[in-house]
N, C-alpha and C. Protein backbone atom coordinates (compact mmCIF):
# COMPACT_ATOMS: atom_id res chain seq x y z
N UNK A 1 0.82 -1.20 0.00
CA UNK A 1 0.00 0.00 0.00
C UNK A 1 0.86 1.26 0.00
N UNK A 2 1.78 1.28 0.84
CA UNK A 2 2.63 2.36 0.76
C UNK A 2 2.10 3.57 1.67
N UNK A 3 3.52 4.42 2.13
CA UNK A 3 3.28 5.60 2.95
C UNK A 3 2.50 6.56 2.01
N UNK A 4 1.67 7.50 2.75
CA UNK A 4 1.11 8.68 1.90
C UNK A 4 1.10 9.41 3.07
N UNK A 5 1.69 10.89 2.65
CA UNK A 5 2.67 11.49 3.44
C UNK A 5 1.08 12.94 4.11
N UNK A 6 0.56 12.63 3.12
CA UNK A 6 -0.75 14.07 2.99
C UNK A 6 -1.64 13.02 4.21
N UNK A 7 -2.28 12.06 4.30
CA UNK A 7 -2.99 11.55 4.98
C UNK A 7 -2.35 11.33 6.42
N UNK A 8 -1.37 10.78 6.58
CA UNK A 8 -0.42 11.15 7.95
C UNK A 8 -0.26 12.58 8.49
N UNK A 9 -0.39 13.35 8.00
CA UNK A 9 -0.18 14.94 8.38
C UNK A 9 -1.89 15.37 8.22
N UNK A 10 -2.91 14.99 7.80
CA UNK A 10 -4.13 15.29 8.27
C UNK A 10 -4.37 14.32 9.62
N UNK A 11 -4.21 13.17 10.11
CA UNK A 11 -3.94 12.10 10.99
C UNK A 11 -3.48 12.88 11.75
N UNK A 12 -2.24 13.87 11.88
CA UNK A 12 -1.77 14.29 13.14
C UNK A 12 -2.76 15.55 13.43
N UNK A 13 -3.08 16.31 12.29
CA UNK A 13 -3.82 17.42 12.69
C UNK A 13 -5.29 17.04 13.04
N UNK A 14 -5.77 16.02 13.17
CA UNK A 14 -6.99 15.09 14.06
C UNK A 14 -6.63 15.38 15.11
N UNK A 15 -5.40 14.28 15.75
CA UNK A 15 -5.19 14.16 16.82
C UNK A 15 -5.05 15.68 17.96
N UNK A 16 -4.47 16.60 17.15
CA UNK A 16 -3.96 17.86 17.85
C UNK A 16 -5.26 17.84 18.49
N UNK A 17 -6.47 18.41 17.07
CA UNK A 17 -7.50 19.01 17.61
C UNK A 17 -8.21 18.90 18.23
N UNK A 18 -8.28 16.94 18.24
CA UNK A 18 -9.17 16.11 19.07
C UNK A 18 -8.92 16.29 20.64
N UNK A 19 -7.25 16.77 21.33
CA UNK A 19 -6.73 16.74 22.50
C UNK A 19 -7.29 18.18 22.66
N UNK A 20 -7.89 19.09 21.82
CA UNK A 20 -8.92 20.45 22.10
C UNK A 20 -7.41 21.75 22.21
N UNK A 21 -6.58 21.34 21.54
CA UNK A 21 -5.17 21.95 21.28
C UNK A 21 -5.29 23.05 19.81
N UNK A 22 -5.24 24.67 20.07
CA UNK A 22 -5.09 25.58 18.97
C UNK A 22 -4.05 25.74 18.06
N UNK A 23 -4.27 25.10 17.41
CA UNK A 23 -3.14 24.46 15.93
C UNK A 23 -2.75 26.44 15.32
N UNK A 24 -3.68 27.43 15.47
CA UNK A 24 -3.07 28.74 15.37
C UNK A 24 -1.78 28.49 16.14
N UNK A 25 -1.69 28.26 17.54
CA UNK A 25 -0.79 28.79 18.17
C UNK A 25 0.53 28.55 17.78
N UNK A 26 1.44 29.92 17.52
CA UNK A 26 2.73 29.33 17.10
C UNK A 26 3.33 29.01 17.19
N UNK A 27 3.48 27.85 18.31
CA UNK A 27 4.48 26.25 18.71
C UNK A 27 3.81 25.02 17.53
N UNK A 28 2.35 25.37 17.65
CA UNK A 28 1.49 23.90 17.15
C UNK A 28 1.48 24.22 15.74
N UNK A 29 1.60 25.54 14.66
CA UNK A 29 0.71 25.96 13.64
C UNK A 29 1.60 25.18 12.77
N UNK A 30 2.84 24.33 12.87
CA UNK A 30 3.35 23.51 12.00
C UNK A 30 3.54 22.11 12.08
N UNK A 31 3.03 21.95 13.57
CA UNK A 31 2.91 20.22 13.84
C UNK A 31 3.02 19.46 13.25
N UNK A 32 1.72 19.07 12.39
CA UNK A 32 1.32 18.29 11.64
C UNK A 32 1.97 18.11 10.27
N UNK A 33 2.78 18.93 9.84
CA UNK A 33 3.79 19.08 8.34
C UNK A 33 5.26 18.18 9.36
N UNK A 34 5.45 18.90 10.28
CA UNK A 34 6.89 18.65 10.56
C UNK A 34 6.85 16.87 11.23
N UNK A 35 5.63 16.48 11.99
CA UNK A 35 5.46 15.22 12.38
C UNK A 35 5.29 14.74 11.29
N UNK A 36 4.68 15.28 9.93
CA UNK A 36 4.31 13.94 9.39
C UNK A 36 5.70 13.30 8.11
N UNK A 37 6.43 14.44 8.44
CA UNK A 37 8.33 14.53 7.49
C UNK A 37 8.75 14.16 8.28
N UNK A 38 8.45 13.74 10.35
CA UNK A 38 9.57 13.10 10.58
C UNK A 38 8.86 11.62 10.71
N UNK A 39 7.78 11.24 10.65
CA UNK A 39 7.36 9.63 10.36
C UNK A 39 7.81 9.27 8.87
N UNK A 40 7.95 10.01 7.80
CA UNK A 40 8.11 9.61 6.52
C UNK A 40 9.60 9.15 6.36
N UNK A 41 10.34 9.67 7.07
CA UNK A 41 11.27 10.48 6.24
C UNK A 41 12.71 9.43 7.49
N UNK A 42 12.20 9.32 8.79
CA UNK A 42 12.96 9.04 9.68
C UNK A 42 12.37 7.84 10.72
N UNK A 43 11.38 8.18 11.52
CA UNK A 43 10.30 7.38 11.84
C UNK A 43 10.32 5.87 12.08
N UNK A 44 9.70 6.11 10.60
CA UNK A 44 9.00 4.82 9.50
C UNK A 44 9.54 4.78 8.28
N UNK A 45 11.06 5.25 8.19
CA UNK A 45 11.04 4.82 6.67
C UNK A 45 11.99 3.71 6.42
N UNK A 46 11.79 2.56 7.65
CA UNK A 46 11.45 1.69 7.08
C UNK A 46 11.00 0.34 6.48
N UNK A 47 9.78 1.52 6.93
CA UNK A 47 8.66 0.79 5.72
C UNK A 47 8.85 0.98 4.12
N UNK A 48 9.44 2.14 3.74
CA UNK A 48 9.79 2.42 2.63
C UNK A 48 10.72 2.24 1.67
N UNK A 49 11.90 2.18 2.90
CA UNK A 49 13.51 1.72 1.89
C UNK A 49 13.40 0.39 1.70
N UNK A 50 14.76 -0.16 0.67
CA UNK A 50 15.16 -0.86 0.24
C UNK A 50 15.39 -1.75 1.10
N UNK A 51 15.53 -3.37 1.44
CA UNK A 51 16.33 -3.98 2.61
C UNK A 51 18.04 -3.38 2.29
N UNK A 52 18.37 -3.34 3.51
CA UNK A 52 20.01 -3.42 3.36
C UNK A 52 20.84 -4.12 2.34
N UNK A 53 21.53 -3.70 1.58
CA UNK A 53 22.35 -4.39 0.57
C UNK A 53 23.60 -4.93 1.61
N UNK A 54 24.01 -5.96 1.82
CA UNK A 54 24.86 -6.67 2.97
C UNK A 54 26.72 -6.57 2.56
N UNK A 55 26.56 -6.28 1.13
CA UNK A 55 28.22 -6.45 0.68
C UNK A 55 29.02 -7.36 0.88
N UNK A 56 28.94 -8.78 0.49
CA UNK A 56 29.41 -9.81 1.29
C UNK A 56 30.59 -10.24 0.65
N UNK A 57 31.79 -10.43 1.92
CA UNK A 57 33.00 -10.70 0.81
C UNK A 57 33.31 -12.34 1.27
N UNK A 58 34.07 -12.82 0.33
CA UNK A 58 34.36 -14.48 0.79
C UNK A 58 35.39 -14.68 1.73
N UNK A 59 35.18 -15.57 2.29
CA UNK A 59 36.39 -15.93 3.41
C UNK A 59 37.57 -16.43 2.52
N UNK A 60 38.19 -16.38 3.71
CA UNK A 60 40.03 -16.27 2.97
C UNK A 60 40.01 -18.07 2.87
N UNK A 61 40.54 -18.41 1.46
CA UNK A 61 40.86 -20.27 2.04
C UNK A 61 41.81 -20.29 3.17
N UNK A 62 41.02 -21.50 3.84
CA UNK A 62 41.74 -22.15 4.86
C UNK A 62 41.41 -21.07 6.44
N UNK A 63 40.59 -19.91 5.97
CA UNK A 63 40.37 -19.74 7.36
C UNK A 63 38.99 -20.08 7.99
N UNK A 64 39.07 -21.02 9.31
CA UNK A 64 38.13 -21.17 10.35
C UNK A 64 37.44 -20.40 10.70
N UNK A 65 36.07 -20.55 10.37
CA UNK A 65 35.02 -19.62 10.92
C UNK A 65 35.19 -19.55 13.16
N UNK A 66 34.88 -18.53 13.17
CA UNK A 66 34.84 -18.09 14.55
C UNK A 66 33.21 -17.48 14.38
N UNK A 67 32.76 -16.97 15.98
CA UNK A 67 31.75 -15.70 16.06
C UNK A 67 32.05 -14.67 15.77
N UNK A 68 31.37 -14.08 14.66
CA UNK A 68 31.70 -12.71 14.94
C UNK A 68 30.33 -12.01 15.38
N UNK A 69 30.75 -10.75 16.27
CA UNK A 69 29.63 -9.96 16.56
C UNK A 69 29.97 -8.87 16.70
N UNK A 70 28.56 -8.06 16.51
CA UNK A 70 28.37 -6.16 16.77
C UNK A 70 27.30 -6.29 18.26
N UNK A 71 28.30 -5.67 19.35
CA UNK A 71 27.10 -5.39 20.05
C UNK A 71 26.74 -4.00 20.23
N UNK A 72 26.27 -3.33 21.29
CA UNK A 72 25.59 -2.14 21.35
C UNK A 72 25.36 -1.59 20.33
N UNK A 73 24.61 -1.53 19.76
CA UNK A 73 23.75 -1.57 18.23
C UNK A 73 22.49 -0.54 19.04
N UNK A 74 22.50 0.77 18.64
CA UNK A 74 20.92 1.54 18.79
C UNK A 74 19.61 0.95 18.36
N UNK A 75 19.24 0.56 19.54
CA UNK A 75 17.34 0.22 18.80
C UNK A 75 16.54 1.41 19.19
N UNK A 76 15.97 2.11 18.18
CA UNK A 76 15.39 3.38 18.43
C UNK A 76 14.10 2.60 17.38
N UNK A 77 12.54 1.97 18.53
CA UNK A 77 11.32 1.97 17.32
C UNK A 77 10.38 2.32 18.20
N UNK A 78 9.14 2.01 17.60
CA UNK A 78 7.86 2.30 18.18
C UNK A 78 7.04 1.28 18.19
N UNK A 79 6.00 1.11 19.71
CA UNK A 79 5.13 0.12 20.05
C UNK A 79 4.24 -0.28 19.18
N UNK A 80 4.08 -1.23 18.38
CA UNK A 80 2.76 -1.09 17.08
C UNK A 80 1.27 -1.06 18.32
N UNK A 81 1.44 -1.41 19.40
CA UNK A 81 0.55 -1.10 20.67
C UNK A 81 -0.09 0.30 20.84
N UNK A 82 0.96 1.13 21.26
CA UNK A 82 0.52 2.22 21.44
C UNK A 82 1.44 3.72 20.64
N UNK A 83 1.99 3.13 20.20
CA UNK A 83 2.27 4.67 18.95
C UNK A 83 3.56 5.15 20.33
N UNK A 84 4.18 4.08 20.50
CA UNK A 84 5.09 5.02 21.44
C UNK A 84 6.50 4.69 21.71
N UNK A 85 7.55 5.36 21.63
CA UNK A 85 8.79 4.45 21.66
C UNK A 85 9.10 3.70 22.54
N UNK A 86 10.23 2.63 22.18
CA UNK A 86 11.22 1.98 22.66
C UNK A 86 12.70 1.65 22.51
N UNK A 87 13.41 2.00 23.21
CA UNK A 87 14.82 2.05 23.10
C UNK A 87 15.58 1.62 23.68
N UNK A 88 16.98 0.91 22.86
CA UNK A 88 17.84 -0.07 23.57
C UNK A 88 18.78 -0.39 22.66
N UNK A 89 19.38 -1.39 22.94
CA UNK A 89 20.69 -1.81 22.41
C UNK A 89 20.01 -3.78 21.78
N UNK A 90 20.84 -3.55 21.05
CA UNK A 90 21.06 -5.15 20.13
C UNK A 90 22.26 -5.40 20.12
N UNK A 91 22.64 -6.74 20.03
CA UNK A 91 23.32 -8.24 19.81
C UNK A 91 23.56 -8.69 18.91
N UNK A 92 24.16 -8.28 17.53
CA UNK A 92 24.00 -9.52 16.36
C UNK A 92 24.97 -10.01 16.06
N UNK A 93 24.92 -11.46 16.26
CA UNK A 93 26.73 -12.49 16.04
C UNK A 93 25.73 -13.50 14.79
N UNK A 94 26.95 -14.10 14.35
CA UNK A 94 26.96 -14.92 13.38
C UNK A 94 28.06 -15.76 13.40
N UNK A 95 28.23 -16.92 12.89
CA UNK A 95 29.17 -17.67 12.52
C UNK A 95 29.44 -18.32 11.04
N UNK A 96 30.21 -17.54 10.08
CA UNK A 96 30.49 -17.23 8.71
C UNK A 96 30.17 -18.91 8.02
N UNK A 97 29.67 -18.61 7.13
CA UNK A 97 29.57 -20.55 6.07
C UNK A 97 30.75 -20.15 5.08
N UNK A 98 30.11 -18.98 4.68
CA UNK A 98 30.92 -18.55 2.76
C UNK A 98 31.89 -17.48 2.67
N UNK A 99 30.74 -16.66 3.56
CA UNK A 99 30.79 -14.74 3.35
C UNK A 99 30.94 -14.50 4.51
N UNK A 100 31.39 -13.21 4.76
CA UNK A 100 31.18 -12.18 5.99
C UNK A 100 30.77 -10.83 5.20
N UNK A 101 30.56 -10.08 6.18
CA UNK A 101 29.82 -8.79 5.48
C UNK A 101 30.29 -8.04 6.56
N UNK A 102 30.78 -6.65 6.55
CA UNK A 102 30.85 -5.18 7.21
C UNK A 102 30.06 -5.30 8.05
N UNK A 103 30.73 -5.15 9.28
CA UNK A 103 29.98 -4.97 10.94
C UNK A 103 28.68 -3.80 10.70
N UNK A 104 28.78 -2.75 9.83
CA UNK A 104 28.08 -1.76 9.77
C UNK A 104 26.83 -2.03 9.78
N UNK A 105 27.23 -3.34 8.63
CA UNK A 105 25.92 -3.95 7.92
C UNK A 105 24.66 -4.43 8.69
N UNK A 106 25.64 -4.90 9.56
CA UNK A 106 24.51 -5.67 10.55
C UNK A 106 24.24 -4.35 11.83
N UNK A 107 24.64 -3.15 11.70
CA UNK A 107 23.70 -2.23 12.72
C UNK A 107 22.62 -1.69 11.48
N UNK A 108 23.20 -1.74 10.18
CA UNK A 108 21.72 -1.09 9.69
C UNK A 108 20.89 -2.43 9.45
N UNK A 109 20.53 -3.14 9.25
CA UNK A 109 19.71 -4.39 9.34
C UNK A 109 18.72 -4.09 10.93
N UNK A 110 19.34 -3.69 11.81
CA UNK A 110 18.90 -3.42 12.98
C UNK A 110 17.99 -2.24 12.85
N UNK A 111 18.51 -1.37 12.73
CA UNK A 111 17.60 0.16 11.67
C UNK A 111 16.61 0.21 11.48
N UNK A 112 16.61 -0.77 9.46
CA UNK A 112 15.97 -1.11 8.71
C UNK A 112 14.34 -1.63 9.26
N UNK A 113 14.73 -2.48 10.33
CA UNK A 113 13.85 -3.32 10.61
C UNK A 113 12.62 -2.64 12.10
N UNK A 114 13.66 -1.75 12.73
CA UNK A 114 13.22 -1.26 14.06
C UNK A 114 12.35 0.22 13.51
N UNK A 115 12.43 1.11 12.37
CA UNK A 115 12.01 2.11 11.67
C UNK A 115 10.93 1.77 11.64
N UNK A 116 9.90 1.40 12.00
CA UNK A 116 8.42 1.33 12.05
C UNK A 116 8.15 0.66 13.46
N UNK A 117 6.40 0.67 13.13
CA UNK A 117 5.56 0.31 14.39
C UNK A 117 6.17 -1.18 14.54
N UNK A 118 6.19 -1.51 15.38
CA UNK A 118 7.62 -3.08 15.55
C UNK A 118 6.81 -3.45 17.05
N UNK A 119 6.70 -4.68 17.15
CA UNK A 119 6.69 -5.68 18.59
C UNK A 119 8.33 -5.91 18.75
N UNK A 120 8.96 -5.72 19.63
CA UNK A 120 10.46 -5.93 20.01
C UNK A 120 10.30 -7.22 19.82
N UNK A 121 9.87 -8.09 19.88
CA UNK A 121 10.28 -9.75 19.72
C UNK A 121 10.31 -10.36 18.34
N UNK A 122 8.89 -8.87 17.70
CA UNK A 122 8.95 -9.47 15.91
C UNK A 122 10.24 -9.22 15.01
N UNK A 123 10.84 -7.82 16.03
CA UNK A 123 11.84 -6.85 15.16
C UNK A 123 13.33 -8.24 15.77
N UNK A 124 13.41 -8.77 17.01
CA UNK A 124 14.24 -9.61 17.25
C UNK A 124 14.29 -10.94 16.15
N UNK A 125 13.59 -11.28 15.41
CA UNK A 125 13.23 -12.30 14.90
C UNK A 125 13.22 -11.88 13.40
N UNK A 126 12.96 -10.40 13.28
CA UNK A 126 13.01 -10.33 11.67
C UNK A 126 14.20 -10.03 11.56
N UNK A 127 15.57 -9.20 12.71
CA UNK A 127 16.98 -9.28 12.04
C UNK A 127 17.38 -10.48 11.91
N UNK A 128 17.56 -11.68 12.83
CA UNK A 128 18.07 -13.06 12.90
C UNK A 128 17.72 -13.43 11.15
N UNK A 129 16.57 -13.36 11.48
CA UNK A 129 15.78 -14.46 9.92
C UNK A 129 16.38 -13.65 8.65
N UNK A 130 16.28 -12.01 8.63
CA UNK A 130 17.40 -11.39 7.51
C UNK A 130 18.85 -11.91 7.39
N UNK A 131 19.64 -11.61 8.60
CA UNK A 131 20.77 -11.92 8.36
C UNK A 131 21.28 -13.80 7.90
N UNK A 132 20.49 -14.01 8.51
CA UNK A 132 20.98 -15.94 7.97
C UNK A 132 20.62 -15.96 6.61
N UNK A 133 19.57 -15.13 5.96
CA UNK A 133 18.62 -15.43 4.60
C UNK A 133 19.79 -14.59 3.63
N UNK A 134 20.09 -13.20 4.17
CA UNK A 134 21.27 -12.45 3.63
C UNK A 134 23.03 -12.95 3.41
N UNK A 135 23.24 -13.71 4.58
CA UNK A 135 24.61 -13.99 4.69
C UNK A 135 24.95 -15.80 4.39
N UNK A 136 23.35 -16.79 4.78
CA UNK A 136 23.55 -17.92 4.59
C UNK A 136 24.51 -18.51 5.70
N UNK A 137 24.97 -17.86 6.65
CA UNK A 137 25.97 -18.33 8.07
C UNK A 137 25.58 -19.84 8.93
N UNK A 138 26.76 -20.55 9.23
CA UNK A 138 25.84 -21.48 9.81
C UNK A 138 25.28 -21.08 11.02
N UNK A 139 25.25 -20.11 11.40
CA UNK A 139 24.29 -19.72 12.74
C UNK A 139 24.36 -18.42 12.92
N UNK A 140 23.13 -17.57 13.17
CA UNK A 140 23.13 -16.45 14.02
C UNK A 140 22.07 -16.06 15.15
N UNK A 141 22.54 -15.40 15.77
CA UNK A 141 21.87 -15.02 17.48
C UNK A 141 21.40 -13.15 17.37
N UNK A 142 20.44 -12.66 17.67
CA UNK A 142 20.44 -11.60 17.96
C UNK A 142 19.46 -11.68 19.47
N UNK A 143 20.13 -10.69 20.28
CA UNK A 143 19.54 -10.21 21.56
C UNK A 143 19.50 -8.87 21.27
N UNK A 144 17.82 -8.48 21.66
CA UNK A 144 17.55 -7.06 22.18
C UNK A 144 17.19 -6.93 23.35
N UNK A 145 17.97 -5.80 24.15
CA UNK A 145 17.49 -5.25 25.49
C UNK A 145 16.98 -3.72 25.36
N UNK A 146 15.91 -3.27 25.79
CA UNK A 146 15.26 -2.07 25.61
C UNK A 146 14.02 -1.93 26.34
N UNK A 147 14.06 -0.77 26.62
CA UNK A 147 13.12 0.33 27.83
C UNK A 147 12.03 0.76 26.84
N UNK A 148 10.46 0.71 27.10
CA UNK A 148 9.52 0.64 26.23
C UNK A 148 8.54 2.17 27.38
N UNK A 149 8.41 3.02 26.36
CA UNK A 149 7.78 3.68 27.12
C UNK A 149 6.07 3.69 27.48
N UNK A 150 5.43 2.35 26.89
CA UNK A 150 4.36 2.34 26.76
C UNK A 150 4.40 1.83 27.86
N UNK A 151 5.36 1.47 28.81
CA UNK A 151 5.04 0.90 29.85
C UNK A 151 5.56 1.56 31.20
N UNK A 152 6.26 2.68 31.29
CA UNK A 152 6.92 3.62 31.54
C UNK A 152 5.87 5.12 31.80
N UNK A 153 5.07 5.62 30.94
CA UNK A 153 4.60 6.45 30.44
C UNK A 153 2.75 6.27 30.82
N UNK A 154 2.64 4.76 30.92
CA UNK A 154 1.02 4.40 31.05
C UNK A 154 1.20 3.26 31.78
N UNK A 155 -0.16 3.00 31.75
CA UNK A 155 0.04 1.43 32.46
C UNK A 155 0.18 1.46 33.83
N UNK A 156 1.41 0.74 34.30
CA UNK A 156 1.84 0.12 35.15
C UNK A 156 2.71 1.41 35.64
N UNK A 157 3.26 2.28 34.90
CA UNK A 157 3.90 3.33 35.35
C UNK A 157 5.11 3.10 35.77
N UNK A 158 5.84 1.73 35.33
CA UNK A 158 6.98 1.53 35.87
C UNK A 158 8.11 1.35 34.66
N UNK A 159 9.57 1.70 35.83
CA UNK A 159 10.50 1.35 34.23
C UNK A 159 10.92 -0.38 34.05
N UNK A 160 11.60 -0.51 33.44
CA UNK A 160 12.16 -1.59 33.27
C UNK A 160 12.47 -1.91 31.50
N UNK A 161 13.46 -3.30 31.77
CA UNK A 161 14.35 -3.35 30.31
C UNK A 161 13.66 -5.04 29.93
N UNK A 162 13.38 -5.30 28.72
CA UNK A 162 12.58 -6.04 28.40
C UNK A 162 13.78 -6.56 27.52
N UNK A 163 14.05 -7.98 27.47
CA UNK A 163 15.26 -8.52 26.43
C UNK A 163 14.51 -9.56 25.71
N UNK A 164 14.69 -9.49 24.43
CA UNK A 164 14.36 -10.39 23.62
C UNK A 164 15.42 -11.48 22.57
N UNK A 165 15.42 -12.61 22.67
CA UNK A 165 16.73 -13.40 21.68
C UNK A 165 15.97 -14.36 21.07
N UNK A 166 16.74 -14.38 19.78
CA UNK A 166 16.39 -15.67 18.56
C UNK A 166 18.12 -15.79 18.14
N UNK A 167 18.10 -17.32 18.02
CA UNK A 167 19.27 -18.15 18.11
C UNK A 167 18.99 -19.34 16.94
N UNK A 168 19.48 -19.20 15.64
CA UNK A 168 19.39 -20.34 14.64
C UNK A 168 20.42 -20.97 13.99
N UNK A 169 20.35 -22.27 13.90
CA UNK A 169 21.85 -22.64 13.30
C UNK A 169 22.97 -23.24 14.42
N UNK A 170 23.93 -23.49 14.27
CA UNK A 170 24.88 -23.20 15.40
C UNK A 170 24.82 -22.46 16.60
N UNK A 171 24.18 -21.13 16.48
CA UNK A 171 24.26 -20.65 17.71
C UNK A 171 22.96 -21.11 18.61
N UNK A 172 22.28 -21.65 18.21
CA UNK A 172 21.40 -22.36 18.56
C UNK A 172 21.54 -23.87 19.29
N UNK A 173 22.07 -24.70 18.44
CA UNK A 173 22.36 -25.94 18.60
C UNK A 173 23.72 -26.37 19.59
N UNK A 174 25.11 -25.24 19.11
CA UNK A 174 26.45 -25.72 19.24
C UNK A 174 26.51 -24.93 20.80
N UNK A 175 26.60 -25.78 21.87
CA UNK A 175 26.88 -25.27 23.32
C UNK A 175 28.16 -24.85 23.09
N UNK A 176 29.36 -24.56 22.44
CA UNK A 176 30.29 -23.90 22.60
C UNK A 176 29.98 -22.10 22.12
N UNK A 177 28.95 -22.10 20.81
CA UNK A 177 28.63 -21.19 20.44
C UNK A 177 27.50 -20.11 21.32
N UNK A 178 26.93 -21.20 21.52
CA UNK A 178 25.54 -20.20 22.21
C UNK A 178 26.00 -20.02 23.85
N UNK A 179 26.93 -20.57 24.25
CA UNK A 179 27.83 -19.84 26.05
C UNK A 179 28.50 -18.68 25.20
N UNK A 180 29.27 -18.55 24.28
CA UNK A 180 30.11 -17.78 23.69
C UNK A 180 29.52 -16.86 23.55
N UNK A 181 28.34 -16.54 22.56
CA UNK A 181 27.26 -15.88 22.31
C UNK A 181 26.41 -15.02 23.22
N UNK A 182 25.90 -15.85 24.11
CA UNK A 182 25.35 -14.86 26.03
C UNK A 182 26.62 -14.57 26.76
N UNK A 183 27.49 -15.14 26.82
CA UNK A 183 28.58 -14.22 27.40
C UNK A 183 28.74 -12.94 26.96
N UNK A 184 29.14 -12.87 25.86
CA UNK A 184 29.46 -11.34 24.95
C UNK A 184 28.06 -10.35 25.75
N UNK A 185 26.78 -10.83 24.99
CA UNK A 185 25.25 -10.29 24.85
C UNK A 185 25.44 -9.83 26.27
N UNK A 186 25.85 -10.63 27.55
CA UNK A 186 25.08 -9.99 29.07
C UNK A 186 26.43 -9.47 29.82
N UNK A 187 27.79 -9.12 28.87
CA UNK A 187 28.39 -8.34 29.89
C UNK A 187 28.47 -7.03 29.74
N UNK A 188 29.04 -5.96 30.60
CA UNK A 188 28.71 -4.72 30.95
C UNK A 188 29.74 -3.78 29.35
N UNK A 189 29.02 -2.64 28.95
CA UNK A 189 29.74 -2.07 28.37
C UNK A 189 30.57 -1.51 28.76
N UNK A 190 32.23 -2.03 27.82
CA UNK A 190 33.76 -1.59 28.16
C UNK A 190 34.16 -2.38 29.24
N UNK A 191 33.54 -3.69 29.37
CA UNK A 191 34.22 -4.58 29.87
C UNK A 191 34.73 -5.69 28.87
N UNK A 192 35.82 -5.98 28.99
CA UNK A 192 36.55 -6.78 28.06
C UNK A 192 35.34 -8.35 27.88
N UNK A 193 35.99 -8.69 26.68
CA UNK A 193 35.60 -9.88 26.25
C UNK A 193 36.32 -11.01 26.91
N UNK A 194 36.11 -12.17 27.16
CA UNK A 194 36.48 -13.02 27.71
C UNK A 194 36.81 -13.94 26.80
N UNK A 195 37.41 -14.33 26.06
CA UNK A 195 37.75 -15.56 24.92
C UNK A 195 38.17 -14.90 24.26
């Protein structure tokens, strides 16, 4: 169906008016233009872009795949619940078959996927299932940890960090991989790696 950028910016100027808020006033009199360029444009876009192009180069002969991983990875999305953010950090390791691809790659895959209305467990499950479908690895793991303000903000009124993991392949199956794997994922940032 696709974004339409005019119906999102009448959508916000509902909402203003409906909260009984004077869209004259000159904080509000551009709301609805500037919210609806930053859902298009930053938001949610994406819903719009391209998937990530991964750049995958071949392994060197004769070298042994190891884990590799990116952690603290920005998750910046929104509750498809309640229209409201959530933010945190991601996990994404892999263990190479063919290819490896630019660490970068795998924070925008994280991006790509978190840029719209997202359930944190769907957005945990749609990087894993990209990157194995993208890279073909015999295993990858992603963990998200992140603070949801729908729950923060309403509700229950309380904070807290909600972690979500999907583990396929090797990192799934191989107990050397998947200790290797939550080790990295649950220690403190700028504390050394252990292996």
């Amino acid at each position: 169906m696709g974004m339409n950028r005019d119906k999102i910016e009448h959508g916000f100027r509902e909402v203003l008016e409906g909260l009984g808020l004077d869209l004259g006033h000159p904080a509000l009199k551009d709301t609805p233009r500037r919210t609806a360029d930053a859902w298009v444009t930053e938001i949610c876009a994406g819903l719009s872009e391209p998937e990530p192009d991964m750049d995958l180069m071949p392994l060197q002969e004769g070298h042994v795949p190891g884990l590799i991983a990116l952690d603290q990875i920005p998750v910046k999305s929104l509750c498809a619940h309640h229209l409201l953010p959530f933010v945190g950090q991601a996990v994404v390791a892999y263990v190479p078959r063919h290819s490896i691809c630019g660490l970068s790659k795998l924070s925008r895959v994280v991006a790509h996927f978190a840029r719209r209305p997202q359930l944190q467990e769907q957005l945990t499950q749609q990087v894993a299932q990209f990157v194995q479908r993208a890279l073909d690895p015999q295993g990858v793991a992603v963990l998200i940890r992140a603070s949801h303000a729908c729950m923060e903000f309403r509700g229950v009124n309380h904070p807290g960090a909600m972690t979500t993991t999907m583990a396929l392949g090797c990192l799934e199956t191989n107990p050397q991989f998947h200790a290797e794997f939550l080790a990295l994922a649950h220690r403190q940032p700028g504390q050394p790696h252990a292996g």
